[in-house]
Protein backbone atom coordinates (compact mmCIF):
# COMPACT_ATOMS: atom_id res chain seq x y z
CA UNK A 1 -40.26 -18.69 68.98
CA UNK A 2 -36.72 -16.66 69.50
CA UNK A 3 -35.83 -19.50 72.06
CA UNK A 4 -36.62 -21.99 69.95
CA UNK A 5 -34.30 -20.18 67.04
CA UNK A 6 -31.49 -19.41 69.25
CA UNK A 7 -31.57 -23.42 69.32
CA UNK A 8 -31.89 -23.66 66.06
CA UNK A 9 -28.86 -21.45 65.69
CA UNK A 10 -26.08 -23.73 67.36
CA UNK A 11 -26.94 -26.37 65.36
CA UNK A 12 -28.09 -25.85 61.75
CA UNK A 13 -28.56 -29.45 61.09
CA UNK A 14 -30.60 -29.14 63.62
CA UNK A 15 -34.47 -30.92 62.95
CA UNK A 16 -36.50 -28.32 64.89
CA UNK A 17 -36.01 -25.78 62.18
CA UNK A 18 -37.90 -28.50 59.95
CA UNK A 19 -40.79 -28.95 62.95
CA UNK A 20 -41.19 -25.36 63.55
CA UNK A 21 -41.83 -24.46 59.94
CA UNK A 22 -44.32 -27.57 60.03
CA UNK A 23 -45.83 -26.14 62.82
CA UNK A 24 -46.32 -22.79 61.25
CA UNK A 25 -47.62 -24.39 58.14
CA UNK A 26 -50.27 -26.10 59.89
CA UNK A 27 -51.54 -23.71 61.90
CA UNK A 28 -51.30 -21.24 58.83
CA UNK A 29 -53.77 -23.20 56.75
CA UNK A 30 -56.33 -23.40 59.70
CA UNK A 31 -56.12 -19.41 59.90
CA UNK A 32 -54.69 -17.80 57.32
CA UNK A 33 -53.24 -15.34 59.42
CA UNK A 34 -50.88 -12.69 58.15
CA UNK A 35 -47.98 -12.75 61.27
CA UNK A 36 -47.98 -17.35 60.97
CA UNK A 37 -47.60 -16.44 57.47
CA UNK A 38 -44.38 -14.22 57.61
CA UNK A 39 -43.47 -16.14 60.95
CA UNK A 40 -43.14 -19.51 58.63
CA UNK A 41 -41.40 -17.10 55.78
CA UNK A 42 -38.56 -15.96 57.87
CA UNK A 43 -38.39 -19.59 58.91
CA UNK A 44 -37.54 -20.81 55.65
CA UNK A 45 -35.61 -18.00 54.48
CA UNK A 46 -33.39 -19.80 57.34
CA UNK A 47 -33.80 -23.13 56.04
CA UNK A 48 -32.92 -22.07 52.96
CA UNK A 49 -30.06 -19.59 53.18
CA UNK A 50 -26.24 -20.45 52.05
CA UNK A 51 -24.06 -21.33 54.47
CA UNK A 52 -21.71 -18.41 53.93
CA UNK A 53 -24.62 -16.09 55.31
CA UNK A 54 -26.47 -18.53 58.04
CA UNK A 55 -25.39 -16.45 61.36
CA UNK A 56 -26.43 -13.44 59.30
CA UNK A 57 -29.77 -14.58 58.45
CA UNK A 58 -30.11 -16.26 61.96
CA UNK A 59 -29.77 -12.78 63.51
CA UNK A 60 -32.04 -11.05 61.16
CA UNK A 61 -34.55 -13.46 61.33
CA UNK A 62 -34.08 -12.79 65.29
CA UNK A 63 -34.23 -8.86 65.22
CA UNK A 64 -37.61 -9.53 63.51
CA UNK A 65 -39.29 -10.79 66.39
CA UNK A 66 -37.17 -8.92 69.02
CA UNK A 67 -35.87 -5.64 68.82
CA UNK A 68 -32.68 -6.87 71.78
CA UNK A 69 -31.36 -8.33 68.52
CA UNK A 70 -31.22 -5.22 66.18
CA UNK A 71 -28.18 -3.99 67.60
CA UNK A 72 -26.29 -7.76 68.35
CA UNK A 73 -27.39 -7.26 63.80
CA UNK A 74 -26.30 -4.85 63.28
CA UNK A 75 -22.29 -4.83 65.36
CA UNK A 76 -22.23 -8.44 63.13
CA UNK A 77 -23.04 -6.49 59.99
CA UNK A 78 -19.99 -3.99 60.86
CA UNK A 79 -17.77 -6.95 61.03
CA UNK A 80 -18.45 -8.22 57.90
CA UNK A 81 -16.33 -7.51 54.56
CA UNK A 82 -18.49 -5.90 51.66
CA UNK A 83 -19.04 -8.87 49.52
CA UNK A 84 -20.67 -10.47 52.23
CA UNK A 85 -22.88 -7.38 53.26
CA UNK A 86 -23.87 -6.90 49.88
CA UNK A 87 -24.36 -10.28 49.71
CA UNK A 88 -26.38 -11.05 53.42
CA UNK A 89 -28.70 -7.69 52.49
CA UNK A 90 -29.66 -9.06 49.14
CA UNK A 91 -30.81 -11.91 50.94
CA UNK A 92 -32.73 -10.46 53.25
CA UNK A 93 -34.85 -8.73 51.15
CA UNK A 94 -35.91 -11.48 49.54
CA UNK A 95 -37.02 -13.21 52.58
C-alpha cells in the first residue's frame, strides 16, 4: 500500500489512486472489515483533497500506515505558513 501511494504521490493525475480505492471497495463489501474500511477512507480523503494541501495529505495519509513518515510530517508541517496548517489539520480530521 505505501509503495503504491508514494506512486500515487508524483503524479496526482495519476489512475492508480482511482484502482486502489476500487480495490479497497471491493474487498470491503466481501468483509466488512474495519482497517479496508479506513484503508479506502484515507484513500479518498486523497482523492478528494484541494490541491493547495495534496503533499500534506499525501504524507499524512503515509504516516498512517508507517510510522518512518511521522517525522518526514511533521518537518513539512514546520515549513508551512499558518493558513495552510490550520488549513491541512482541519482536513485531516475530517478524513
Amino acid at each position: 500500500m505505501k509503495k503504491l501511494i508514494n506512486i500515487i504521490g508524483q503524479d496526482r493525475d495519476n489512475d492508480l489512486i482511482w484502482y486502489l480505492n476500487y480495490l479497497l471497495e471491493k474487498e470491503y463489501r466481501e468483509t466488512y472489515e474495519d482497517n479496508l474500511l479506513e484503508s479506502m477512507t484515507l484513500i479518498q480523503g486523497i482523492i478528494r483533497c484541494p490541491d493547495r494541501i495534496y503533499n500534506g495529505v499525501l504524507l499524512y495519509v503515509l504516516s498512517q500506515f508507517d510510522d518512518d513518515y511521522s517525522a518526514v510530517y511533521d518537518d513539512y508541517m514546520d515549513g508551512l505558513d499558518v493558513e495552510l496548517i490550520i488549513c491541512l489539520n482541519e482536513y485531516v480530521k475530517r478524513i
